[in-house]
N, C-alpha and C. Protein backbone atom coordinates (compact mmCIF):
# COMPACT_ATOMS: atom_id res chain seq x y z
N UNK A 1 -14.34 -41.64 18.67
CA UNK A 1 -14.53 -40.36 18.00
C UNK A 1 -13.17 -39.71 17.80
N UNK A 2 -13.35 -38.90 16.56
CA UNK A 2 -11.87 -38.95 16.50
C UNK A 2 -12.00 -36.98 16.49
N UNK A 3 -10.83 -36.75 17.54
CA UNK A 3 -10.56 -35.01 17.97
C UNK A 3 -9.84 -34.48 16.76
N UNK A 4 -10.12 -33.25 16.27
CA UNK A 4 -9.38 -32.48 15.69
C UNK A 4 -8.84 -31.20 16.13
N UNK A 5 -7.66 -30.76 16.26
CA UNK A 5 -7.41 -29.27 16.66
C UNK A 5 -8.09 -27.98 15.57
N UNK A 6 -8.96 -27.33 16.25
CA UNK A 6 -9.33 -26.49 15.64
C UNK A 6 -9.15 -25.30 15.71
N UNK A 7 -8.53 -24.21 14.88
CA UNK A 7 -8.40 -22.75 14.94
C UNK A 7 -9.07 -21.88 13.87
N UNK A 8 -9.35 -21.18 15.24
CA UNK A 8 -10.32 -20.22 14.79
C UNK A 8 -9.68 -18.77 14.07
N UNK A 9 -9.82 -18.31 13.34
CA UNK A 9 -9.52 -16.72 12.63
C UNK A 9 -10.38 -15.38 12.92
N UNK A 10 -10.06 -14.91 13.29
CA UNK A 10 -11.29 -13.82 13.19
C UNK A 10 -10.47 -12.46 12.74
N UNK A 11 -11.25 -11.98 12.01
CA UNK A 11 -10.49 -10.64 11.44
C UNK A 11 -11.73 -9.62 11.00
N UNK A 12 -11.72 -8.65 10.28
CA UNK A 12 -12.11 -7.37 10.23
C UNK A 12 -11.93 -7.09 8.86
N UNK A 13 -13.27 -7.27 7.87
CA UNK A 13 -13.14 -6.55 6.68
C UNK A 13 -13.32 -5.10 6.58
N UNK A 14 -12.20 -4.21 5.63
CA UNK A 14 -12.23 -3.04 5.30
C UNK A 14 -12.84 -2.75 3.92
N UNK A 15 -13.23 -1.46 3.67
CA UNK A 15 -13.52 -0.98 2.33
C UNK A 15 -12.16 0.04 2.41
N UNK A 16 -11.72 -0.38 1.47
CA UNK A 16 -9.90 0.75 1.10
C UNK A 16 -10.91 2.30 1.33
N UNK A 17 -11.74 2.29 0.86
CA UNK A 17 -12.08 3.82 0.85
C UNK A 17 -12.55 4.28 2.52
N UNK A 18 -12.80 3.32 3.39
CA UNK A 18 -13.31 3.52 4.55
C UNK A 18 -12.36 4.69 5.66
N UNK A 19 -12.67 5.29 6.17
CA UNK A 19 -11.58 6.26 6.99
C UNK A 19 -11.34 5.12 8.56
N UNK A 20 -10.19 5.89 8.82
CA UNK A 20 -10.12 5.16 9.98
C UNK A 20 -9.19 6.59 10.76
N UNK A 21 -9.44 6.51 12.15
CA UNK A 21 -8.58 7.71 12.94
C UNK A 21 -7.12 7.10 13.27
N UNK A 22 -6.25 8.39 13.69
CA UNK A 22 -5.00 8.23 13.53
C UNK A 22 -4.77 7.15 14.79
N UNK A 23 -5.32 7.30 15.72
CA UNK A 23 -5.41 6.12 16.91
C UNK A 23 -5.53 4.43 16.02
N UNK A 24 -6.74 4.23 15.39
CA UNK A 24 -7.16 3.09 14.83
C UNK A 24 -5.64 3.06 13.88
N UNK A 25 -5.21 3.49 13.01
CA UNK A 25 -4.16 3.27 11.95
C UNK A 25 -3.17 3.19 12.94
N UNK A 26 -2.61 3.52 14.15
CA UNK A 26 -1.68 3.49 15.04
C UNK A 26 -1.84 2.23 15.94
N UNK A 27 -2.70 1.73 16.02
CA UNK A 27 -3.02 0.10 16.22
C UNK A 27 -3.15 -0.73 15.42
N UNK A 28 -3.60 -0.65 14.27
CA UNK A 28 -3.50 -1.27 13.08
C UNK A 28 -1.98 -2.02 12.82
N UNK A 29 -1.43 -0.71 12.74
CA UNK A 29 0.48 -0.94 12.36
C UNK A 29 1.20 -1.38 13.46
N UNK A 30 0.66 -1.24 15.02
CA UNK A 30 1.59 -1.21 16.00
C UNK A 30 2.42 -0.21 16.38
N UNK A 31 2.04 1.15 15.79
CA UNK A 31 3.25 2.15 15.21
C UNK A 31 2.63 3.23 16.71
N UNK A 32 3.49 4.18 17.12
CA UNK A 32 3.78 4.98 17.99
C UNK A 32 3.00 6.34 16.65
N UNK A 33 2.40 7.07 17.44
CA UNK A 33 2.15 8.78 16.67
C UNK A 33 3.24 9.37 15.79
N UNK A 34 3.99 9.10 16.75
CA UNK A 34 4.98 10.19 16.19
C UNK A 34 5.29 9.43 14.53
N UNK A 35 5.35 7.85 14.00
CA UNK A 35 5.90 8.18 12.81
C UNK A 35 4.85 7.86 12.23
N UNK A 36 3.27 8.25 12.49
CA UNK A 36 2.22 8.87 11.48
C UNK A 36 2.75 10.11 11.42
N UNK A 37 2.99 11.12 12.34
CA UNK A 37 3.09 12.44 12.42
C UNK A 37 4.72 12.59 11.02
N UNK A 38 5.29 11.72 11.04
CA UNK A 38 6.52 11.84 9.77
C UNK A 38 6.21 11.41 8.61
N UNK A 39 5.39 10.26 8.66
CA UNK A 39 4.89 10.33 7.30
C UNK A 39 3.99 11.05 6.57
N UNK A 40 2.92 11.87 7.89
CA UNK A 40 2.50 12.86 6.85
C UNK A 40 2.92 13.90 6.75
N UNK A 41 4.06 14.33 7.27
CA UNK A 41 5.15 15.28 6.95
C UNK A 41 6.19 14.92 5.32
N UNK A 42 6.41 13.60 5.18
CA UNK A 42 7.17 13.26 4.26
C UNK A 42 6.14 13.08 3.34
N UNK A 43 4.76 13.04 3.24
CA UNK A 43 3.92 13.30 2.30
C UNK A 43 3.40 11.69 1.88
N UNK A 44 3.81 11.01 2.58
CA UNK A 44 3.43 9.48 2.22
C UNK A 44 1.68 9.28 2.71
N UNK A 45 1.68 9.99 4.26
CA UNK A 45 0.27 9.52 4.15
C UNK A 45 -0.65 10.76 4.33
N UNK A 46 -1.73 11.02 3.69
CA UNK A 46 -2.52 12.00 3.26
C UNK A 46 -3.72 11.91 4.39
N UNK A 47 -3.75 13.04 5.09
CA UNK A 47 -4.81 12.92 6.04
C UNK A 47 -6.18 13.07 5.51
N UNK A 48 -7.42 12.90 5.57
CA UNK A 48 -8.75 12.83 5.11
C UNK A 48 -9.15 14.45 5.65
N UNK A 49 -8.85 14.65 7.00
CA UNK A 49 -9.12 15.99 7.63
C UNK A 49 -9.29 16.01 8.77
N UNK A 50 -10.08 16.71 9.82
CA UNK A 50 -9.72 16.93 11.17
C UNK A 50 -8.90 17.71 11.34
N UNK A 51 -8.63 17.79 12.70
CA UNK A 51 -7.82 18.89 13.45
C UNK A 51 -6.84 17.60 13.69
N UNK A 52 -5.33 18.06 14.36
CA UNK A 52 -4.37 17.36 14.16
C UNK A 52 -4.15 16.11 15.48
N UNK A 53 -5.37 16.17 16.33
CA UNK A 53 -5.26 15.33 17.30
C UNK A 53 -6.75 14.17 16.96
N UNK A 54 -7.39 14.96 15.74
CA UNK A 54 -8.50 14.08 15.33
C UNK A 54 -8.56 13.72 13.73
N UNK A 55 -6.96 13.22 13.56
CA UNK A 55 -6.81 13.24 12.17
C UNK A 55 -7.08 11.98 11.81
N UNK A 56 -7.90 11.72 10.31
CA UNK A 56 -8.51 10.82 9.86
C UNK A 56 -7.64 9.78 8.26
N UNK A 57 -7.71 9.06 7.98
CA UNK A 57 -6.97 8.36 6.91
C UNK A 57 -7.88 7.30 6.09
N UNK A 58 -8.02 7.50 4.88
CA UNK A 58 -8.57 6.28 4.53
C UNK A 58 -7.91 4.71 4.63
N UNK A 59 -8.29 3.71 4.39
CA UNK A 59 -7.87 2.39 5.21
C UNK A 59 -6.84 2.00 3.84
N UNK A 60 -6.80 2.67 3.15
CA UNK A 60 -5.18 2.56 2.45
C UNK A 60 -3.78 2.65 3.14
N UNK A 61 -4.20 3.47 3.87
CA UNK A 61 -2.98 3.72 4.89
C UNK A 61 -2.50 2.90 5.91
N UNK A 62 -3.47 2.16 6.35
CA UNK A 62 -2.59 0.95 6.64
C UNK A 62 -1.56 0.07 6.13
N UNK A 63 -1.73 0.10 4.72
CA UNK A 63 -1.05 -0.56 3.98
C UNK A 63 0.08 -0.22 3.49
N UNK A 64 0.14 1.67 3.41
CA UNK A 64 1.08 2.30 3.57
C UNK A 64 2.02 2.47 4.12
N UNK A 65 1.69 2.54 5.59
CA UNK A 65 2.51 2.57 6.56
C UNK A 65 2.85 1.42 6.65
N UNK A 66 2.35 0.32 6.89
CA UNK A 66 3.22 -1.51 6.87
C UNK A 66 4.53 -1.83 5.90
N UNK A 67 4.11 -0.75 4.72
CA UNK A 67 5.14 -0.96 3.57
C UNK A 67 6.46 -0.11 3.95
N UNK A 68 6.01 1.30 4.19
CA UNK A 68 6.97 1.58 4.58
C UNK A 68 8.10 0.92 6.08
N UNK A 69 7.26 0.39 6.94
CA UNK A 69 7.75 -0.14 7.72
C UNK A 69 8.55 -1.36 7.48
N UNK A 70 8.20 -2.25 6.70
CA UNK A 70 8.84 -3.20 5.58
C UNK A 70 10.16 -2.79 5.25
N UNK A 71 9.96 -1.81 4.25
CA UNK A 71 10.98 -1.27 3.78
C UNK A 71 12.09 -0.49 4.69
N UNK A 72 11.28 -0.15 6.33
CA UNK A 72 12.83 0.16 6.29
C UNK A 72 13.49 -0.46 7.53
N UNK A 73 12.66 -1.70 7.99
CA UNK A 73 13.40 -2.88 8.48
C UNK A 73 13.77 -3.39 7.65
N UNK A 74 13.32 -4.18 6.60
CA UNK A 74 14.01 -4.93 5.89
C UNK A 74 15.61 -4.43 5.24
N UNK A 75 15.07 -3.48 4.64
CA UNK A 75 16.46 -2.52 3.68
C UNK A 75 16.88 -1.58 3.88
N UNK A 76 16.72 -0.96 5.15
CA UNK A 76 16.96 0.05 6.03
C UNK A 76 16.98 1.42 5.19
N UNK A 77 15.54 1.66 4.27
CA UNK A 77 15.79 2.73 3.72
C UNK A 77 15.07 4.21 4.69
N UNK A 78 15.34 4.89 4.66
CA UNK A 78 15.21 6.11 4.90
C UNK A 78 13.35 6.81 4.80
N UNK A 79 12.52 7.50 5.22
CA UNK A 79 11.73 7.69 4.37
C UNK A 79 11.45 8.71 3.71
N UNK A 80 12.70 8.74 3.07
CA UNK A 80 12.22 9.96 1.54
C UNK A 80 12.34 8.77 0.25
N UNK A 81 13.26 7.73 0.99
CA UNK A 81 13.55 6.68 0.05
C UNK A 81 12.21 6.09 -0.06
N UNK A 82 11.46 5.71 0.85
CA UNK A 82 10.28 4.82 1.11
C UNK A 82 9.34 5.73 0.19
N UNK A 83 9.10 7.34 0.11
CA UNK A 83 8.11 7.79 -0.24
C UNK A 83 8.57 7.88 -1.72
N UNK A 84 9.56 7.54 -2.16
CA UNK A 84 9.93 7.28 -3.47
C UNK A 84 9.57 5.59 -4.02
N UNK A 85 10.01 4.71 -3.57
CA UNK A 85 9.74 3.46 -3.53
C UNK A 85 8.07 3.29 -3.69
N UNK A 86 7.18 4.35 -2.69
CA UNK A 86 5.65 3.88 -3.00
C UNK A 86 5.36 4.37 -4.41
N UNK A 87 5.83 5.54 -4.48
CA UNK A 87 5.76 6.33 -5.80
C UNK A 87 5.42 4.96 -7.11
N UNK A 88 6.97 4.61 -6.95
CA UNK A 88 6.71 3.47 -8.43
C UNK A 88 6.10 2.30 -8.35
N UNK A 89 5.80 1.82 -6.74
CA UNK A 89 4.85 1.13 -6.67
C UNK A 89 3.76 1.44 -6.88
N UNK A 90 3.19 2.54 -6.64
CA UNK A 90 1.92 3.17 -7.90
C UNK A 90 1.93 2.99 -8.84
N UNK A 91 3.08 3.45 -9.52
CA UNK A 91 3.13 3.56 -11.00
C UNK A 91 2.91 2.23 -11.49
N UNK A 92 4.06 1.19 -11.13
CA UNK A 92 3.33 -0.24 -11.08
C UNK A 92 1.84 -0.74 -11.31
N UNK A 93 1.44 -0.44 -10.56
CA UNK A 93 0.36 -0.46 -10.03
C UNK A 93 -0.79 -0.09 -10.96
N UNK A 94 -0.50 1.28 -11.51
CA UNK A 94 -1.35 2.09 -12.61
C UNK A 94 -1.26 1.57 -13.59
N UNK A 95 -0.20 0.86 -13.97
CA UNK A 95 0.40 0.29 -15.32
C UNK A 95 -0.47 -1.26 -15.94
N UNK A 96 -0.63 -1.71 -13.69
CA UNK A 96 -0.82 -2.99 -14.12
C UNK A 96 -2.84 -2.98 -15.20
N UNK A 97 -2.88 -1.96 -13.89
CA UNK A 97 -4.29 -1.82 -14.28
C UNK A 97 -4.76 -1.08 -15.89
N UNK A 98 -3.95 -0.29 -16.21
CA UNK A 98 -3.55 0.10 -17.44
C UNK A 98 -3.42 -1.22 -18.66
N UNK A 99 -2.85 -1.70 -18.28
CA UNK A 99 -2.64 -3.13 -18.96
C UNK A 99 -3.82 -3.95 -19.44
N UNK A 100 -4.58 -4.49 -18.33
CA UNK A 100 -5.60 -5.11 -17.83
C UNK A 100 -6.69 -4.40 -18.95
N UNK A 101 -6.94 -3.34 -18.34
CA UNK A 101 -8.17 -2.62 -19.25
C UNK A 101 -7.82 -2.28 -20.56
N UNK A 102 -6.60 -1.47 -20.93
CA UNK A 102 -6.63 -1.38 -22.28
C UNK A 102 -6.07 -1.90 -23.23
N UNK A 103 -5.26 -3.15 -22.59
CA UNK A 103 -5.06 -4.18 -23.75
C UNK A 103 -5.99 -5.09 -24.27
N UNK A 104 -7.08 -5.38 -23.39
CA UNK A 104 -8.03 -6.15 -23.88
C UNK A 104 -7.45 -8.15 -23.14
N UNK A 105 -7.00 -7.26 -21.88
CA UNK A 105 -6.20 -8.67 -21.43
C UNK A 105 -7.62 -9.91 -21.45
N UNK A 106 -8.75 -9.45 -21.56
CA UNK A 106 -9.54 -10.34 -21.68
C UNK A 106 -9.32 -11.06 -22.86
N UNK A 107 -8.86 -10.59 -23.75
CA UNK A 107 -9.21 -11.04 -25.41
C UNK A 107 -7.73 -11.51 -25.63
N UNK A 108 -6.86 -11.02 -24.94
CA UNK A 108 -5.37 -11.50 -25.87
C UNK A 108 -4.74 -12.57 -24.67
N UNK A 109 -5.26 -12.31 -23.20
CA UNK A 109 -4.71 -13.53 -22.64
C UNK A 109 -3.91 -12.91 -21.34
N UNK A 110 -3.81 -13.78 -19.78
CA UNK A 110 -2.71 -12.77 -19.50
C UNK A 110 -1.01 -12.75 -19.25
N UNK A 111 -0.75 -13.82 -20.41
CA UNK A 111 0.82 -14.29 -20.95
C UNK A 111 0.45 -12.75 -21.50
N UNK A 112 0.30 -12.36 -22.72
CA UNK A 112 0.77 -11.12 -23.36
C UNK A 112 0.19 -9.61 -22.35
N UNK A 113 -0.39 -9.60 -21.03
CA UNK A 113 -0.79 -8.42 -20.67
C UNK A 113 0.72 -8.47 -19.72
N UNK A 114 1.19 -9.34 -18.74
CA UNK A 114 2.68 -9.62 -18.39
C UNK A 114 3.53 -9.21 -19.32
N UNK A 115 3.50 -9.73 -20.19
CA UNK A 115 4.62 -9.29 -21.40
C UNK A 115 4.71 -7.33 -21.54
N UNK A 116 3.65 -6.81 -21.87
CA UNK A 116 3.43 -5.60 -21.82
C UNK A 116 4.02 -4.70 -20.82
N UNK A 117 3.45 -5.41 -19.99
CA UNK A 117 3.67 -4.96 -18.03
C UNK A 117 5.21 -4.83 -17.80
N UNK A 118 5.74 -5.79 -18.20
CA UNK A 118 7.31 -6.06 -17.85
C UNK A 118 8.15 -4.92 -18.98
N UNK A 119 7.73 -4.76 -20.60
CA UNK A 119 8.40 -3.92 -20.97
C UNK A 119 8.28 -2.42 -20.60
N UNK A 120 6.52 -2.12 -20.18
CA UNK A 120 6.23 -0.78 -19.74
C UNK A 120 7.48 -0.47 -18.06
N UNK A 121 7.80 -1.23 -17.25
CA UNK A 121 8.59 -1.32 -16.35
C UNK A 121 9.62 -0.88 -16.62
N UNK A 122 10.20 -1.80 -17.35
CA UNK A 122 11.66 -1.87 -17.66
C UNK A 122 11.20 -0.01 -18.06
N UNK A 123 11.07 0.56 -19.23
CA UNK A 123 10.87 1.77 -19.64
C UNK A 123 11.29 3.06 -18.28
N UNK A 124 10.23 2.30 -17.61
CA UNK A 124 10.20 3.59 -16.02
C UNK A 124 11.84 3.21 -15.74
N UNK A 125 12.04 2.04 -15.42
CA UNK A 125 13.70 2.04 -14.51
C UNK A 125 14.18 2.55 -15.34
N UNK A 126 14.25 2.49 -17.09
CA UNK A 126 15.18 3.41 -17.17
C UNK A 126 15.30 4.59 -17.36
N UNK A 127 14.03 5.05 -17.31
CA UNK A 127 13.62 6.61 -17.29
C UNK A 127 14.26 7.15 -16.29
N UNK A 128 13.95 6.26 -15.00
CA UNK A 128 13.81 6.97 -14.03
C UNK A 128 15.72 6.93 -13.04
């Protein structure tokens, strides 16, 4: 009989819209209070409500905070820099989906909804 090593996964599906408490998002990230308590000072992460020891986040914010954490191990930015950086990653983001729906990326393909995507970009960097 022949053995195979087997590993197991187990993980935890979210709904992005689902809330989670500042404890749960502070295990999530690995992150200490205090830099939830700066990012929602620097306006990056938006509390749902509660009082400030029972503050709530939708499960976006995990993803938030990982990024910013990303960003400022990796590139040691700052976070006013980071809450700028998510900014156009929104915008990105809005654009892509922008793209998608009102080009008709169904009908033209998505070689030309990329094409779109990349000049609407370029536009923001140099706007911005």
């Amino acid at each position: 009989m022949n053995e195979r090593d087997v590993t197991t996964l187990t993980g935890v599906v979210f709904d992005e819209t689902a809330e989670i408490t500042v404890t749960e998002l502070c295990e999530a990230c690995s992150v200490e209070y205090t830099l939830i308590e700066q990012l929602v000072k620097e306006g990056i992460l938006d509390p749902v409500g509660g009082q400030p020891d029972e503050l709530r986040f939708h499960y976006t914010s995990v993803r938030r905070t990982r990024t910013v954490m990303r960003l400022q191990h990796d590139l040691g930015v700052n976070l006013a820099g980071a809450a700028l950086a998510l900014e156009q990653l929104n915008q990105i983001e809005g654009l892509r989906d922008d793209n998608y729906e009102g080009a008709g990326c169904e009908r033209t393909g998505a070689r030309e909804c990329a094409n779109q995507e990349t000049s609407q970009v370029a536009t923001i960097a140099a706007l911005g």
